[in-house]
Protein backbone atom coordinates (compact mmCIF):
# COMPACT_ATOMS: atom_id res chain seq x y z
CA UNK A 1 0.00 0.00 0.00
CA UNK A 2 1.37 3.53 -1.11
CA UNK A 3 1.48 6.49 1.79
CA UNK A 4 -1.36 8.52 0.02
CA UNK A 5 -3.24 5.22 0.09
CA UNK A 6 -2.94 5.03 3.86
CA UNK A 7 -3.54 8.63 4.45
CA UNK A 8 -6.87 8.35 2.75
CA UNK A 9 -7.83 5.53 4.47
CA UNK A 10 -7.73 6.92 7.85
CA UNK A 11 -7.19 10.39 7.96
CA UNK A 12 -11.38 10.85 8.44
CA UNK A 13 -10.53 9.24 12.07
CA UNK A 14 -8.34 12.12 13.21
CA UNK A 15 -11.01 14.65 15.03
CA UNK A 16 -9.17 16.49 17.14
CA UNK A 17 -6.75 19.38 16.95
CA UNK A 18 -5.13 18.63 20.48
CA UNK A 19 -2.03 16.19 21.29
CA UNK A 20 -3.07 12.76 21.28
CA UNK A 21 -1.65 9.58 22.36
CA UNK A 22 -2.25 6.69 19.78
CA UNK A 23 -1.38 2.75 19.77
CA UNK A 24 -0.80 0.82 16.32
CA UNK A 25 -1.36 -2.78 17.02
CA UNK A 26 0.46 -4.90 14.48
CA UNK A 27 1.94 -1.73 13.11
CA UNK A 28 4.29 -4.25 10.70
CA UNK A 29 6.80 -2.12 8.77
CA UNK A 30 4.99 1.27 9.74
CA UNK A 31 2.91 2.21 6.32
CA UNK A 32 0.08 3.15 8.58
CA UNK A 33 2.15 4.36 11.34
CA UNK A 34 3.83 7.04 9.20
CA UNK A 35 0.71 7.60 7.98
CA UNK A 36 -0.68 8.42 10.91
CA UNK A 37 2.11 10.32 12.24
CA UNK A 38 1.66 12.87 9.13
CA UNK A 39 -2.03 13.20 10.17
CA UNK A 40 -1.60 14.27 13.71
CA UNK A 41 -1.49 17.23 15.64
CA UNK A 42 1.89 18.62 16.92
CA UNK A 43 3.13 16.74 20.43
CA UNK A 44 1.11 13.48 19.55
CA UNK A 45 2.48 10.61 20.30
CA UNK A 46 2.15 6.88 18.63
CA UNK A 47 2.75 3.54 20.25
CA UNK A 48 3.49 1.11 17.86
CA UNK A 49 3.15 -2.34 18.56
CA UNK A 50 4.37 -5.23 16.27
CA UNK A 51 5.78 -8.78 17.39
CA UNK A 52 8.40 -8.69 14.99
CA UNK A 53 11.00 -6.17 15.51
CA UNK A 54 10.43 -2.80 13.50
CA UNK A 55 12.92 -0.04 12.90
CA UNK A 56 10.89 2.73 12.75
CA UNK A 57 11.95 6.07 13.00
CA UNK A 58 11.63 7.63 16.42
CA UNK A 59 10.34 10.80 14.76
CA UNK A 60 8.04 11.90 12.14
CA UNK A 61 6.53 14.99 11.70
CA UNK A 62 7.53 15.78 14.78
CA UNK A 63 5.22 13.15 16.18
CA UNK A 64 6.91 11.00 19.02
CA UNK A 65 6.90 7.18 17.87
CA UNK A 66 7.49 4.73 20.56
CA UNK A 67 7.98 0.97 19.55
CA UNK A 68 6.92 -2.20 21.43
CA UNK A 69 7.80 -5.97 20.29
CA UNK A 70 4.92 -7.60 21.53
CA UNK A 71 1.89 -9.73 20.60
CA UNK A 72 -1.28 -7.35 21.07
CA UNK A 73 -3.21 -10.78 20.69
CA UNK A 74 -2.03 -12.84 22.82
CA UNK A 75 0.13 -10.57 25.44
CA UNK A 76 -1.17 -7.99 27.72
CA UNK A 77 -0.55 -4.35 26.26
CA UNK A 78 0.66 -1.96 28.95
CA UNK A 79 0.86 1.95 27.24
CA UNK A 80 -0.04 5.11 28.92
CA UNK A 81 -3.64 5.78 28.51
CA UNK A 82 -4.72 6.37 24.77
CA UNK A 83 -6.83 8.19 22.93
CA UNK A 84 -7.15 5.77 19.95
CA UNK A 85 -6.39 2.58 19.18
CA UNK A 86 -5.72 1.71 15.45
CA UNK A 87 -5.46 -1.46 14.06
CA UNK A 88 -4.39 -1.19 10.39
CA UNK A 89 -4.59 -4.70 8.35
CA UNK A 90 -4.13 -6.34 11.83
CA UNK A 91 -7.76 -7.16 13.43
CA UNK A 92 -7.88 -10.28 10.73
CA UNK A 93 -5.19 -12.38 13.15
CA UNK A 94 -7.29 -12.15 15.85
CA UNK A 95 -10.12 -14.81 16.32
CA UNK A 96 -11.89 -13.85 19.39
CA UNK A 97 -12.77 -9.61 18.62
CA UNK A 98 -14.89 -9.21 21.34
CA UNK A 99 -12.25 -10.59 23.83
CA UNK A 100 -9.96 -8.37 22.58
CA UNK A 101 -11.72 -5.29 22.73
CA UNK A 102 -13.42 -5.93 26.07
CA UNK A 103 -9.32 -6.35 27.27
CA UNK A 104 -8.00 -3.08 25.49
CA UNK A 105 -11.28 -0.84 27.12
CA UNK A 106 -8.90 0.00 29.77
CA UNK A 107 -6.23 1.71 27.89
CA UNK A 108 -8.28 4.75 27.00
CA UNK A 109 -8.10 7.81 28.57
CA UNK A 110 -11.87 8.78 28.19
CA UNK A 111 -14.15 6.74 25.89
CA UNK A 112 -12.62 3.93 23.84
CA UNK A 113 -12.29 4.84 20.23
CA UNK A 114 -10.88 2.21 17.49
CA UNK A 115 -9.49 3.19 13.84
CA UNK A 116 -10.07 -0.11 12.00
CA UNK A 117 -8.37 -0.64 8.50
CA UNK A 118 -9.41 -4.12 7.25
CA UNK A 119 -10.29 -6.18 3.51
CA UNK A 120 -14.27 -6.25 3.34
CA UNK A 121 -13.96 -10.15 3.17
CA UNK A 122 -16.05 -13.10 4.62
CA UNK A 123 -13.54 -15.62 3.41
CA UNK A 124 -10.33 -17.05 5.37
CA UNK A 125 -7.10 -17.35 3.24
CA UNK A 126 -3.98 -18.18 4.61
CA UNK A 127 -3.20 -13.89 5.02
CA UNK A 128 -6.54 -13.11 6.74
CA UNK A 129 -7.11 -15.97 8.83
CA UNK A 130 -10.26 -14.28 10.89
CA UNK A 131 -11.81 -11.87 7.93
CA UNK A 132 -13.99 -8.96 8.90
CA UNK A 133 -16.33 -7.21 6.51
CA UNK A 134 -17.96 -4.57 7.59
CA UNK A 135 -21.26 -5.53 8.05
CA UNK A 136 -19.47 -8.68 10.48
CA UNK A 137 -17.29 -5.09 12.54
CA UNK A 138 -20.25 -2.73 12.59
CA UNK A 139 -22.60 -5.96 14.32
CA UNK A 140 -19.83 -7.55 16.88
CA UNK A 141 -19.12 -3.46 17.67
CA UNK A 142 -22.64 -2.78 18.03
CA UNK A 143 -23.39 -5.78 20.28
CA UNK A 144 -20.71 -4.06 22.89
CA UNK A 145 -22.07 -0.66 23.01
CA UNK A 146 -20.28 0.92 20.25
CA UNK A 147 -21.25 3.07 17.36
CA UNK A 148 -19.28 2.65 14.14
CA UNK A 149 -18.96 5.00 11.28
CA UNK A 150 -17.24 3.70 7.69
CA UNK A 151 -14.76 6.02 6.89
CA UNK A 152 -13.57 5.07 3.18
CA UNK A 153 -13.04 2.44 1.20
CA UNK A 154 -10.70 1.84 -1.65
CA UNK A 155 -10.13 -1.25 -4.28
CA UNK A 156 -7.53 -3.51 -2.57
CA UNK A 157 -4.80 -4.58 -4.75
CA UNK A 158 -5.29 -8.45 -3.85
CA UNK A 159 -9.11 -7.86 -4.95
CA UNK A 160 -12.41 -6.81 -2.99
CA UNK A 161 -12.29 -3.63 -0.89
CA UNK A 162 -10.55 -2.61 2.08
CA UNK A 163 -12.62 -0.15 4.23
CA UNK A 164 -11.61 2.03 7.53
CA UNK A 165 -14.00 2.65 10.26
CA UNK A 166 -14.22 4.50 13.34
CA UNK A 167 -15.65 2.34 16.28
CA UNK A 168 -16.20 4.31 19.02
CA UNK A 169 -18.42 4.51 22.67
């Protein structure tokens, strides 16, 4: 995926003007991370979180980028509270959703807001494992108190559409 790509994909999920404090779960070589980082106010701040090592910068944009090797599905994830939680291509590895987000509620600062990039797919393949269309994220959201807004979709390049939305209490 190109920057611009990324940028369109979730810049509609930035919606504040303040410094904010950000995780990237299974942030992988940082497309979406950098992406992010252009999007933010000045003094934000991104965790990223991969469980492969990453070399990513520790700047950008003059946005703070911490890294974590750890495994957001299986290991706890201990950050400073956070405004938003993104999880860009990532939320198709996990296979119990609603676990995860009940365990990542206490991370937030205020209420819990997730940025999710992901194919709009009903079929496992040996790359998404645990697809998530929309229709599947907007329900299993729902079902836990959240609203969730589509933010933009684009043609993947491996076929379908991949879609961002905002799920947030």
């Amino acid at each position: 995926m190109q920057q611009a790509e990324a940028i369109a994909l979730i810049q509609k999920g930035i919606t504040s003007d303040l410094p904010q404090h950000w995780a990237d779960l299974g942030c992988g070589s940082g497309t979406f991370t950098i992406a992010l980082a252009s999007l933010l106010p000045p003094k934000s701040r991104i965790t990223a979180i991969d469980k492969n090592n990453q070399r990513l910068p520790a700047l950008s944009d003059g946005i703070k980028i911490d890294f974590i090797k750890a495994n957001f599905v299986d290991e706890p994830i201990v950050v400073s509270p956070l405004d938003t939680i993104l999880m860009a291509n990532s939320f198709h590895f996990v296979a119990s959703k609603t676990k995860l987000i009940n365990q990542l509620e206490h991370t937030f600062k205020g209420n819990p807001r997730f940025l999710i990039v992901e194919y709009d797919a009903t079929k496992a393949n040996p790359w998404v494992p645990y697809p998530i269309s929309y229709q599947k994220l907007n329900h299993e959201f729902s079902l836990l108190g959240y609203r969730v807004d589509k933010l933009a979709e684009m043609p993947s390049r491996f076929g379908g559409v991949i879609y961002s939305a905002l799920a947030f209490k």
